[in-house]
PDB file of N, CA and C in Angstrom:
ATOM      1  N   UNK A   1      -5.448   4.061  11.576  1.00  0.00           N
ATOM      2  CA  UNK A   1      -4.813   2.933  10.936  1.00  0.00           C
ATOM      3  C   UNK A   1      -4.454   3.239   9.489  1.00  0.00           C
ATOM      4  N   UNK A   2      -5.269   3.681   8.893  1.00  0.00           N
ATOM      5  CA  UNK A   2      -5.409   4.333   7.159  1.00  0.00           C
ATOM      6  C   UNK A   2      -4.049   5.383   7.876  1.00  0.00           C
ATOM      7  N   UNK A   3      -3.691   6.307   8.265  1.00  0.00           N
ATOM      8  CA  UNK A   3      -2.940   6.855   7.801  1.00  0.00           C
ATOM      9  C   UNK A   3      -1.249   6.781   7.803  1.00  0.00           C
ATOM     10  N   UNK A   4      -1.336   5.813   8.998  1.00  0.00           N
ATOM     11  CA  UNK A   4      -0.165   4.714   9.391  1.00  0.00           C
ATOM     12  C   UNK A   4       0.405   3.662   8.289  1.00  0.00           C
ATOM     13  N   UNK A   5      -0.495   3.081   7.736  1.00  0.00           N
ATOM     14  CA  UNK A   5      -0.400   2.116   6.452  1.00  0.00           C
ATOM     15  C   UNK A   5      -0.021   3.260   5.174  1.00  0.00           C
ATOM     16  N   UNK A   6      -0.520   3.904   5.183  1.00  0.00           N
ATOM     17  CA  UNK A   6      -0.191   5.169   3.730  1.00  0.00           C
ATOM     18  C   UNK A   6       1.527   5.593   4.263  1.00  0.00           C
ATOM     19  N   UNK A   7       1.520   5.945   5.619  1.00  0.00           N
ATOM     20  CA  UNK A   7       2.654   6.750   5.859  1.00  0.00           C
ATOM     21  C   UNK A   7       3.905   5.498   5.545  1.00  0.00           C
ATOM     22  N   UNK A   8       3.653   4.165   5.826  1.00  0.00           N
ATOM     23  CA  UNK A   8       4.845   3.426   5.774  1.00  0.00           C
ATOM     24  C   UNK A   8       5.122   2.638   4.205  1.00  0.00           C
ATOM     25  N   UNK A   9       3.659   2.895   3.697  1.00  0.00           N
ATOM     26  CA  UNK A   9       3.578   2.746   2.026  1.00  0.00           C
ATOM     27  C   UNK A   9       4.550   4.098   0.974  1.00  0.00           C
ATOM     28  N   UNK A  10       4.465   4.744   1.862  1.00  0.00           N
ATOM     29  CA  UNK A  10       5.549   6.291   1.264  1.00  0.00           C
ATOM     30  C   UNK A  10       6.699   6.128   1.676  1.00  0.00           C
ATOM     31  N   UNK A  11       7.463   5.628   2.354  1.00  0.00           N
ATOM     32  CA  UNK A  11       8.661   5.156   3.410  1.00  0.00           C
ATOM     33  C   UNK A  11       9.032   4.262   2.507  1.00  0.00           C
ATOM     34  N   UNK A  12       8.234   2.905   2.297  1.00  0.00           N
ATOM     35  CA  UNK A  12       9.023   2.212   1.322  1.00  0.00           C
ATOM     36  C   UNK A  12       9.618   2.287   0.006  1.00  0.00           C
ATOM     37  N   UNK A  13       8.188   3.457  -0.620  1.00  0.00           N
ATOM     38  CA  UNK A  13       8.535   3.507  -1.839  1.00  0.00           C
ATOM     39  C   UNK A  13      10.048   5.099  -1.879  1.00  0.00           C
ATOM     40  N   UNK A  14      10.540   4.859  -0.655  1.00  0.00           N
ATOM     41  CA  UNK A  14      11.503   6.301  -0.898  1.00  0.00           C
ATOM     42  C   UNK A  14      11.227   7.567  -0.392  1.00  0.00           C
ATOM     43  N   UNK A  15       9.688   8.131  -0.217  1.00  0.00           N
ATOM     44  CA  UNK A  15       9.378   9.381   0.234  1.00  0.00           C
ATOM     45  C   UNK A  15       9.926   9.858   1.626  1.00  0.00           C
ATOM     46  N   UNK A  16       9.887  10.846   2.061  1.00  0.00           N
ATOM     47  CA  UNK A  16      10.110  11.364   3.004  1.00  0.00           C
ATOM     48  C   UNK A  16       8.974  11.853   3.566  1.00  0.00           C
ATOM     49  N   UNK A  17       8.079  11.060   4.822  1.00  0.00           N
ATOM     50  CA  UNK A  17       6.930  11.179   5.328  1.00  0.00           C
ATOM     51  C   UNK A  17       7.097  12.674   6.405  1.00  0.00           C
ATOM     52  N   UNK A  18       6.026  12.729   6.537  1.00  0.00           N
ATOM     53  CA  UNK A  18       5.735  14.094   7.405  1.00  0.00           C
ATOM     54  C   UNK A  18       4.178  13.660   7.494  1.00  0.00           C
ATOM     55  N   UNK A  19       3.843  13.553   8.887  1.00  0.00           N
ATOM     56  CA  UNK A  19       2.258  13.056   9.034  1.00  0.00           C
ATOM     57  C   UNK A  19       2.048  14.239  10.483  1.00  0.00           C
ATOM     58  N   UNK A  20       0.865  15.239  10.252  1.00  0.00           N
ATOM     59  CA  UNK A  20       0.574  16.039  11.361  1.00  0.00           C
ATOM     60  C   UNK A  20      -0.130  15.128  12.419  1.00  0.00           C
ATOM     61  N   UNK A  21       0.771  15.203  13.497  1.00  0.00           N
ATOM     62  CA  UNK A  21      -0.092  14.650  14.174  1.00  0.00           C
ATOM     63  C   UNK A  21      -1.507  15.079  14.519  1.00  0.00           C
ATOM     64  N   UNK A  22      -1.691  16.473  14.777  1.00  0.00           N
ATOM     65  CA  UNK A  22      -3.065  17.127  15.553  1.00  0.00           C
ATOM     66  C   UNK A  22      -4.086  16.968  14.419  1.00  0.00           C
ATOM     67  N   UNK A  23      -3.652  16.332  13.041  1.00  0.00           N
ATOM     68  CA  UNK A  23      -4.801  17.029  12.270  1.00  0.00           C
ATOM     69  C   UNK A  23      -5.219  14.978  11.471  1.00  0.00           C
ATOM     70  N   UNK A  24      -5.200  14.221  12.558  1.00  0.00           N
ATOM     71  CA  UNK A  24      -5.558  12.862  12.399  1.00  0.00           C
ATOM     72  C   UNK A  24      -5.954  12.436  13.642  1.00  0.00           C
ATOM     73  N   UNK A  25      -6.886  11.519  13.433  1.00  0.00           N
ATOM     74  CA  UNK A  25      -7.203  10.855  14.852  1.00  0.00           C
ATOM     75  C   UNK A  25      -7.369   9.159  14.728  1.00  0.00           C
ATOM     76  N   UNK A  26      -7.979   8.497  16.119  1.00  0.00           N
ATOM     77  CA  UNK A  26      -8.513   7.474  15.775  1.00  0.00           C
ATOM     78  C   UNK A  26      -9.494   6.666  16.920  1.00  0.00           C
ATOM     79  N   UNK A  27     -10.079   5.679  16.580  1.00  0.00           N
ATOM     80  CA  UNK A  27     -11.492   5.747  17.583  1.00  0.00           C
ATOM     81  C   UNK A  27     -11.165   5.906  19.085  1.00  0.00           C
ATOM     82  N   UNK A  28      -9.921   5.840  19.276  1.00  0.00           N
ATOM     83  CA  UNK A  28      -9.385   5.821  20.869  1.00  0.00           C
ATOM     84  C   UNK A  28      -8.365   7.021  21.055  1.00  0.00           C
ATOM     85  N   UNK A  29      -7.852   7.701  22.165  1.00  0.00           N
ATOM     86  CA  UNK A  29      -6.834   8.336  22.036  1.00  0.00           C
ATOM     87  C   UNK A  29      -5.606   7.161  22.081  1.00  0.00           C
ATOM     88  N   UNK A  30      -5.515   6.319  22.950  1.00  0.00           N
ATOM     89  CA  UNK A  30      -4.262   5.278  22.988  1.00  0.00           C
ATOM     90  C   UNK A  30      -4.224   5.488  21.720  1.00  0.00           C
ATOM     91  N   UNK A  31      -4.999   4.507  20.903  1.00  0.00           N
ATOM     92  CA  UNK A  31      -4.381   3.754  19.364  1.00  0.00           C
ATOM     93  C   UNK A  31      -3.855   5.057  18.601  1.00  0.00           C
ATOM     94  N   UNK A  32      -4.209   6.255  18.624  1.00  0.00           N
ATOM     95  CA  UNK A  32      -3.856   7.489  18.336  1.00  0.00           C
ATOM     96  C   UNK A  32      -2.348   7.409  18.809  1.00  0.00           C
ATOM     97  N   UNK A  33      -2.229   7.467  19.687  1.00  0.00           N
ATOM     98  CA  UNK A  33      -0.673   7.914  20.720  1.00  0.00           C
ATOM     99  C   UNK A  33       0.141   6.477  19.782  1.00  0.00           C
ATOM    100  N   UNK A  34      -0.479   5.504  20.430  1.00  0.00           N
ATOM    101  CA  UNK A  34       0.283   4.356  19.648  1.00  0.00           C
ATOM    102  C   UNK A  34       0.911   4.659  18.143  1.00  0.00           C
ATOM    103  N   UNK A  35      -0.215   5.328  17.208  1.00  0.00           N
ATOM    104  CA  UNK A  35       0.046   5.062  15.658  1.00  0.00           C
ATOM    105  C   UNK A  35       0.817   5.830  15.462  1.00  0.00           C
ATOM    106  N   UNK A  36       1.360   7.022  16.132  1.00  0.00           N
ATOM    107  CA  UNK A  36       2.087   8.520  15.700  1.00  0.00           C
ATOM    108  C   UNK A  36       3.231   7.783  16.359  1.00  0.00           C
ATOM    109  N   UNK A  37       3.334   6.768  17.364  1.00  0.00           N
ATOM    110  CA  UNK A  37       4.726   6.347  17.887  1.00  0.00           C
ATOM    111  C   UNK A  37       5.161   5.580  16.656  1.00  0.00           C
ATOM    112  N   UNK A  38       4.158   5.129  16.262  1.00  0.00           N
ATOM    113  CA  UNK A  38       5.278   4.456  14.747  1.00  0.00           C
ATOM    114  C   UNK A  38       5.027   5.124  13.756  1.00  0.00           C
ATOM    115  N   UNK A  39       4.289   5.687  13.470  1.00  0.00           N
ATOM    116  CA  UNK A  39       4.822   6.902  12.236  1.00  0.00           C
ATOM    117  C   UNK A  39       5.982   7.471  12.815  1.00  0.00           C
ATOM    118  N   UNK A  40       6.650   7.903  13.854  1.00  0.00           N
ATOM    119  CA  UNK A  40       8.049   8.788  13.966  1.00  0.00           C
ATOM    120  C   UNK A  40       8.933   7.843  13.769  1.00  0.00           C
ATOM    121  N   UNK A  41       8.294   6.116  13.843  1.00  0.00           N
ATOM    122  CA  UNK A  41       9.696   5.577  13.322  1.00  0.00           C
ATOM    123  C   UNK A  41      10.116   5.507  12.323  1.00  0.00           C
ATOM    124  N   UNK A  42       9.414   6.098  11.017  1.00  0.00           N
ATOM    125  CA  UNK A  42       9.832   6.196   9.745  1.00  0.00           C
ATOM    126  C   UNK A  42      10.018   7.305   9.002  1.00  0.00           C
ATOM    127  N   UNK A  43       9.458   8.223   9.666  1.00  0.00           N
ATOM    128  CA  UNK A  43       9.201   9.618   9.974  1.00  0.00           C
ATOM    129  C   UNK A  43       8.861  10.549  10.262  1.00  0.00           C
ATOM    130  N   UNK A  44       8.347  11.938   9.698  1.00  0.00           N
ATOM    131  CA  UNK A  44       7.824  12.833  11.163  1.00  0.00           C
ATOM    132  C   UNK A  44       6.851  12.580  11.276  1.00  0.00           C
ATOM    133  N   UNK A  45       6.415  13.165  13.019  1.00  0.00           N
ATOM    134  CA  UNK A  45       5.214  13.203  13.377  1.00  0.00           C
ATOM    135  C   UNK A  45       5.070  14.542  14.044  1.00  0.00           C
ATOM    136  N   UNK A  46       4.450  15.528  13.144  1.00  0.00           N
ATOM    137  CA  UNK A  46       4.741  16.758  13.640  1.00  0.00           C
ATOM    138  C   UNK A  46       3.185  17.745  13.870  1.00  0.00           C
ATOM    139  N   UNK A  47       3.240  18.522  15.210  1.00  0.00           N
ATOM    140  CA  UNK A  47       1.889  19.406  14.895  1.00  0.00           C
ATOM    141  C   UNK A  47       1.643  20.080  13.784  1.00  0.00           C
ATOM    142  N   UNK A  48       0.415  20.456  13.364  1.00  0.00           N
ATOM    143  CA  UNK A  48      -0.139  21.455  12.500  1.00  0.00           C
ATOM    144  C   UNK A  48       1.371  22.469  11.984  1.00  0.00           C
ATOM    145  N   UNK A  49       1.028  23.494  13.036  1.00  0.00           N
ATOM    146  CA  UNK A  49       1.633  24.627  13.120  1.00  0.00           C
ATOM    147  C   UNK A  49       3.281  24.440  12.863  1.00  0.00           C
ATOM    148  N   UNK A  50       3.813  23.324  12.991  1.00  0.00           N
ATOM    149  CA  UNK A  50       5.191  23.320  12.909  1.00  0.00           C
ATOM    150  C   UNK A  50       5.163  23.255  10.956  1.00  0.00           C
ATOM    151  N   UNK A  51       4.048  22.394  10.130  1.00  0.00           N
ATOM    152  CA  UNK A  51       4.166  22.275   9.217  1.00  0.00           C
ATOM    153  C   UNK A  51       4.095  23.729   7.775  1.00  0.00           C
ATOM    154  N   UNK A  52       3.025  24.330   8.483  1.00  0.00           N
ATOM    155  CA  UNK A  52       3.007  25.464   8.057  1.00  0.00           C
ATOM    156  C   UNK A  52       3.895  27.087   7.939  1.00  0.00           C
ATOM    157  N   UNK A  53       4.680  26.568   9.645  1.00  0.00           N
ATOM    158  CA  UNK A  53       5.769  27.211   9.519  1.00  0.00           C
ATOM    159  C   UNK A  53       7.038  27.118   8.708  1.00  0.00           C
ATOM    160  N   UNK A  54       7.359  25.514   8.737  1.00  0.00           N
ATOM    161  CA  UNK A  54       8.041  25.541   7.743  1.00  0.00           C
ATOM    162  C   UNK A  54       7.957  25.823   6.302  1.00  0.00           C
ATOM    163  N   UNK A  55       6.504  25.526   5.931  1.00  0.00           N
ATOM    164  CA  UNK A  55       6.120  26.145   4.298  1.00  0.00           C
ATOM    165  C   UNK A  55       6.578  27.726   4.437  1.00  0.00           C
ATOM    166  N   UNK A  56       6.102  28.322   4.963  1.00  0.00           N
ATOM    167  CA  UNK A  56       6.276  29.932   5.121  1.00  0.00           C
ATOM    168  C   UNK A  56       7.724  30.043   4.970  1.00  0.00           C
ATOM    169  N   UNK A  57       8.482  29.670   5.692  1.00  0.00           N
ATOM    170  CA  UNK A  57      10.086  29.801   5.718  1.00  0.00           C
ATOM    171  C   UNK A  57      10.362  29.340   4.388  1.00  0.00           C
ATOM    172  N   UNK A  58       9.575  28.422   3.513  1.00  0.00           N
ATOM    173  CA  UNK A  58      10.747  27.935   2.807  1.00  0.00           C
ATOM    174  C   UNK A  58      10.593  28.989   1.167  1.00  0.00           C
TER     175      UNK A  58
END
């Protein structure tokens, strides 16, 4: 829930969110699956490894 509320608190104020999915959880897997479905509606929801790859590339 904490990281869903932060991610759409960065969205409003302008940021461009990027939230790993694999490296957050929450007391259920649903509410998990649920919260990353609306973090991608504001922005990413991406594994670990995709994030780090892109640091490396950039």
């Amino acid at each position: 829930m904490a990281t869903g509320t932060t991610a759409r608190h960065a969205a409003d104020m302008g940021f461009h969110v990027t939230v790993t999915e694999d490296a957050c959880a929450a007391s259920r897997p649903g509410l998990h699956h649920a919260a990353i479905d609306n973090i991608a509606l504001i922005g990413r929801a991406v594994p670990v490894d995709m994030v780090v790859a892109e640091w490396q590339a950039a």
